[in-house]
Protein backbone atom coordinates (compact mmCIF):
# COMPACT_ATOMS: atom_id res chain seq x y z
CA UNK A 1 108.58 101.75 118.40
CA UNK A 2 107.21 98.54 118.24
CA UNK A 3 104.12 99.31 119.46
CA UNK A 4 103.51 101.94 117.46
CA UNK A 5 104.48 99.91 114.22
CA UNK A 6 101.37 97.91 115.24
CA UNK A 7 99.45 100.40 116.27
CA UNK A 8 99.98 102.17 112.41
CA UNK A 9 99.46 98.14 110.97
CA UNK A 10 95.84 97.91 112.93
CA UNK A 11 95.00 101.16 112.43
CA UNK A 12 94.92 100.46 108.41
CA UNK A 13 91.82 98.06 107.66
CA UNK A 14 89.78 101.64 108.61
CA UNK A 15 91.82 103.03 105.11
CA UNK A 16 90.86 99.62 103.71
CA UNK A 17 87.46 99.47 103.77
CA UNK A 18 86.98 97.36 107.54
CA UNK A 19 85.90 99.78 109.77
CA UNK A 20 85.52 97.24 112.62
CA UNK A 21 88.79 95.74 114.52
CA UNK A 22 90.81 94.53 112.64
CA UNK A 23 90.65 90.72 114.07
CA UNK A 24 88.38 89.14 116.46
CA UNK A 25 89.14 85.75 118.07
CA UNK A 26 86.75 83.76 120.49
CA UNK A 27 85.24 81.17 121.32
CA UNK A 28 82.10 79.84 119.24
CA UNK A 29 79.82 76.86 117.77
CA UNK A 30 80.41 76.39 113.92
CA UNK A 31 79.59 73.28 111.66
CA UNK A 32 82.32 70.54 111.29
CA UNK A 33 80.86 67.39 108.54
CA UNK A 34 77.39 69.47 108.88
CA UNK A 35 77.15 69.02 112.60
CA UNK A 36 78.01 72.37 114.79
CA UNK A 37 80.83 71.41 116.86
CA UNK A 38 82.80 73.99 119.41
CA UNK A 39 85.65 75.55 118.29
CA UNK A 40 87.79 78.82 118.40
CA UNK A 41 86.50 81.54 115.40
CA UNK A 42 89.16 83.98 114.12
CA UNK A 43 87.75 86.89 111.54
CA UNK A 44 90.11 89.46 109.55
CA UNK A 45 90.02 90.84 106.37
CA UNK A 46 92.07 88.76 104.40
CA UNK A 47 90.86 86.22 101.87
CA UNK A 48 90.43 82.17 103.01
CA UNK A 49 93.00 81.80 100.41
CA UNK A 50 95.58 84.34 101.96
CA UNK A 51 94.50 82.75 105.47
CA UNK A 52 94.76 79.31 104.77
CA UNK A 53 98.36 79.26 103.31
CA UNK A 54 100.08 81.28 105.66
CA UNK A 55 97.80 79.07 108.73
CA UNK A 56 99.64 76.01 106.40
CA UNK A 57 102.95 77.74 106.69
CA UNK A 58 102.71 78.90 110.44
CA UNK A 59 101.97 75.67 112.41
CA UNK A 60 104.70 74.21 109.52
CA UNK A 61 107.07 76.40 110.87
CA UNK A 62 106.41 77.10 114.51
CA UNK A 63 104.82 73.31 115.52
CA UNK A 64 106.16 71.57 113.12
CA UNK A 65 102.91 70.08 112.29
CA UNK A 66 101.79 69.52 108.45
CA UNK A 67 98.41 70.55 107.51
CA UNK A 68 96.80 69.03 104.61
CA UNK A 69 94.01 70.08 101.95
CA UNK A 70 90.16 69.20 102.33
CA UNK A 71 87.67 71.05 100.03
CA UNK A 72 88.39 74.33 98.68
CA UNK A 73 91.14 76.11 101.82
CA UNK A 74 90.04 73.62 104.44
CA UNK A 75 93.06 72.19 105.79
CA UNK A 76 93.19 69.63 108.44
CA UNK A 77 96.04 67.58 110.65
CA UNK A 78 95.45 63.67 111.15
CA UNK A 79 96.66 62.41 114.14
CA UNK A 80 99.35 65.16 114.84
CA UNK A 81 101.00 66.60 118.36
CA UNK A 82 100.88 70.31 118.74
CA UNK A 83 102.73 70.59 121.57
CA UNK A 84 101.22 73.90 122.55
CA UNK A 85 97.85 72.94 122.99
CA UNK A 86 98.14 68.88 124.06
CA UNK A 87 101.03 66.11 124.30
CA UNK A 88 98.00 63.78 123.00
CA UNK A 89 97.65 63.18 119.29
CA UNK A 90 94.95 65.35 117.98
CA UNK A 91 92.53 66.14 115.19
CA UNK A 92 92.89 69.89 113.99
CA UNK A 93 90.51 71.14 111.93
CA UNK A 94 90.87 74.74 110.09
CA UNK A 95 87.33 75.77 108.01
CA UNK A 96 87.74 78.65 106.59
CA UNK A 97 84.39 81.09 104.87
CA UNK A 98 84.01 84.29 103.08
CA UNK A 99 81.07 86.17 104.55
CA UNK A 100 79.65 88.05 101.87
CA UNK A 101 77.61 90.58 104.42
CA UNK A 102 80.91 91.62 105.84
CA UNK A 103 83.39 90.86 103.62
CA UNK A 104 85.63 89.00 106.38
CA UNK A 105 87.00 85.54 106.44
CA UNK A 106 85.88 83.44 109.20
CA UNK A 107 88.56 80.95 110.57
CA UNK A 108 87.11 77.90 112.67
CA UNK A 109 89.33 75.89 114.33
CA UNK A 110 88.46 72.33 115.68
CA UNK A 111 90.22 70.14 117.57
CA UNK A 112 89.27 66.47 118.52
CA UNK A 113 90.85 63.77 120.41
CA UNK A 114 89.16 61.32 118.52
CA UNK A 115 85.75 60.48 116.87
CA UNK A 116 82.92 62.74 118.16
CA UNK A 117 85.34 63.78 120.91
CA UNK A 118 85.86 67.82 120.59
CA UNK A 119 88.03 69.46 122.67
CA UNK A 120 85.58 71.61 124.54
CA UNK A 121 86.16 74.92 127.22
CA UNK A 122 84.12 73.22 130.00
CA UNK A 123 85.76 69.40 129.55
CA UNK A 124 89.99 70.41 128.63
CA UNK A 125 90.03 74.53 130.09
CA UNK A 126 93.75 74.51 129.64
CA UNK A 127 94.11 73.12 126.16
CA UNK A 128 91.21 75.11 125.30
CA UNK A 129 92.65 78.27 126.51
CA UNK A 130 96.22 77.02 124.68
CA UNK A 131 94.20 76.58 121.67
CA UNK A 132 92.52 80.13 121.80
CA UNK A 133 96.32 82.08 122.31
CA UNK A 134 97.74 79.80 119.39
CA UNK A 135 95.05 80.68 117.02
CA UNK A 136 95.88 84.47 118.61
CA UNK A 137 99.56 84.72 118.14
CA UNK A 138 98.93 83.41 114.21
CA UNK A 139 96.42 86.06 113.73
CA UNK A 140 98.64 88.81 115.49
CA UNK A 141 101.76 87.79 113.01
CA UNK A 142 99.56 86.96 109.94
CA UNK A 143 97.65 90.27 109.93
CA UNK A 144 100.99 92.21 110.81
CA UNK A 145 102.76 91.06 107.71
CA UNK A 146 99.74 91.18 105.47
CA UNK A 147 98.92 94.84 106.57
CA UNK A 148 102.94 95.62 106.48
CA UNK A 149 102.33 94.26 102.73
CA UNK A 150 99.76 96.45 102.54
CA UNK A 151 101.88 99.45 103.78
CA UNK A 152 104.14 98.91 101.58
CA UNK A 153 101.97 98.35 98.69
CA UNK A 154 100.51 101.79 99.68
CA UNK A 155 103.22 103.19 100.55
CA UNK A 156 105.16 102.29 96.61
CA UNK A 157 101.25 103.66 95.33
CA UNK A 158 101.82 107.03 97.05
CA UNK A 159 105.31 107.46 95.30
CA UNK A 160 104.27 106.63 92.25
CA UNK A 161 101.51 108.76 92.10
CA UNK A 162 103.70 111.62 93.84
CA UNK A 163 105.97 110.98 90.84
CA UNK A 164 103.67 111.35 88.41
CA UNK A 165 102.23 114.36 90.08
CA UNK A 166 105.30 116.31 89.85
CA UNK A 167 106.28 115.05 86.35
CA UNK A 168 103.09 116.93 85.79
CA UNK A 169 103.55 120.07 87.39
CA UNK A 170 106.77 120.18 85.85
CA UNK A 171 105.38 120.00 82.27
CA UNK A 172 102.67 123.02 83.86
CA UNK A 173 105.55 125.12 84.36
CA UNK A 174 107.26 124.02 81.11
CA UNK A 175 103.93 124.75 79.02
CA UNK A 176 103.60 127.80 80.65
CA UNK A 177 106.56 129.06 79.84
CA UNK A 178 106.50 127.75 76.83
CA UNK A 179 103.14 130.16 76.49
CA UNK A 180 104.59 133.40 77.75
CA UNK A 181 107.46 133.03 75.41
CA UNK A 182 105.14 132.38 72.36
CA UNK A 183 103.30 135.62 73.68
CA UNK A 184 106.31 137.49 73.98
CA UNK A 185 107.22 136.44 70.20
CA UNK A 186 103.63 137.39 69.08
CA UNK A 187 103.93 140.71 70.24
CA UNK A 188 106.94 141.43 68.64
CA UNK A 189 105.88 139.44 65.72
CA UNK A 190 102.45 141.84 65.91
CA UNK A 191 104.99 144.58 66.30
CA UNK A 192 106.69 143.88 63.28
CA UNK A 193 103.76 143.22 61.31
CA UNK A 194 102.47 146.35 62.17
CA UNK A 195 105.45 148.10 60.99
CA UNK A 196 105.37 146.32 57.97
CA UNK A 197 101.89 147.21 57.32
CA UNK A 198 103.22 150.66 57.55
CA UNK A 199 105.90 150.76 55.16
CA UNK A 200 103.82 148.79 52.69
CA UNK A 201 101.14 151.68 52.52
CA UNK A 202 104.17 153.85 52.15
CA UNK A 203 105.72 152.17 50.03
CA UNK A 204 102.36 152.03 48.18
CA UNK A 205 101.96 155.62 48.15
CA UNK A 206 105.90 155.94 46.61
CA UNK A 207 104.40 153.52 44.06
CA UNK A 208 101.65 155.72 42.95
CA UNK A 209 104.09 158.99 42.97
CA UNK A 210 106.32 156.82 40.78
CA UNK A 211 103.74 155.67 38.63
CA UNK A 212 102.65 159.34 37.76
CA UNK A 213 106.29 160.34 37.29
CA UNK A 214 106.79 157.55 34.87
CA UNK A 215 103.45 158.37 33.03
CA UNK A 216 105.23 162.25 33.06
CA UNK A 217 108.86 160.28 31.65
CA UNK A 218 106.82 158.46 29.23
CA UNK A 219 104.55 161.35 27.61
CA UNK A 220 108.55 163.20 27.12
CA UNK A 221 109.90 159.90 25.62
CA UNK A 222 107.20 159.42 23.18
CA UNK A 223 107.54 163.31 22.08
CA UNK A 224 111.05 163.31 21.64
CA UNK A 225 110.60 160.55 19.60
CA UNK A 226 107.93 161.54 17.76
CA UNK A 227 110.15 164.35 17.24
CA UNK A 228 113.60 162.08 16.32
CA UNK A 229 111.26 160.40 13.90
CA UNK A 230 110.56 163.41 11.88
CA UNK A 231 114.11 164.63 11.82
CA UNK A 232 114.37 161.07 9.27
């Protein structure tokens, strides 16, 4: 279940936008105080930002070790003991870039034993190797909570936008049937237009029949007064 948990996690900087892997750590050359120095590189997605607080809050937490600010997220350790690389007191290092080509954050890590003395693969093979899994197993548990962030970001998106997909269907079906019963009181509205169309030209036609009787009444009530008026 586990596995498959990260498997899902990995699998979603493709829905992201990184269609690479989604970390890469190895060994590399990168520039420490504008010299290049060896180190071990890390790239993911996230931003230095994201990177370099939760690199700040991991070797906190599992090596006890403070890291402090340089420029921008650069972080470094003075003269600290990270017991999983070295006994020795060390130098660590942590520059962090935003390539703009890829849109990936690239994590170097430096460690030196003292001025101009970097710990390198072919001089200290087993603290560099020590280095290279502890700069792993932070990437591995960084990127699977940012991604399960992600997830669940996605995953509160898809809801909400279910949600509001069914509110919508549901006011479909209301307006619809909303429609056919406007319809339904057109046509008998139509119906009984239609059938009071029909008894207005009837009634109509009872009006002219009237008219002519009262034009008959009123022709007899004028002679029989005419009539009454002569009687006087």
């Amino acid at each position: 279940m586990k596995h498959l948990f990260l498997t899902i996690i990995f699998a979603l900087p493709v829905v992201f936008g990184m269609a690479q892997a989604p970390y890469q750590v190895e060994e590399s050359n990168a520039e420490d105080d504008k010299i290049s120095r060896p180190c071990i590189t890390a790239k993911f997605s996230p931003t230095p930002k994201e990177a370099s607080e939760a690199w700040k809050d991991y070797m906190k937490d599992k090596h006890d070790v403070k890291l402090k600010g340089l420029r921008k997220e650069d972080l470094i350790g003075k003269e600290v003991v990270v017991n999983a690389i070295t006994p020795r007191t060390i130098d660590l290092t942590t520059r962090f870039v935003r390539e703009k080509s890829s849109e990936l954050t690239t994590m170097n890590v430096f460690v030196s034993f003292g001025y101009d003395l970097y710990l390198t693969k072919a001089d200290y093979a087993k603290e560099h190797n020590a280095l290279k899994n502890l700069v792993k197993n932070f990437t591995v548990a960084f990127l699977t909570e940012y991604y399960a962030d992600k997830v669940k970001d996605a995953e509160n998106a898809l809801k909400k936008v279910q949600k509001d997909k069914e509110k919508k269907i549901k006011r479909v079906g209301k307006l619809e049937d909303n429609i056919k019963s406007n319809k339904e009181k057109i046509e008998d509205l139509k119906k009984e237009n239609e059938e009071k169309t029909e008894e207005i030209a009837k009634t109509k036609e009872e009006i002219e029949e009237l008219s002519k009787v009262v034009t008959e009444k009123k022709a007899a009530f004028d002679a029989v007064q005419a009539t009454a008026n002569q009687v006087r």
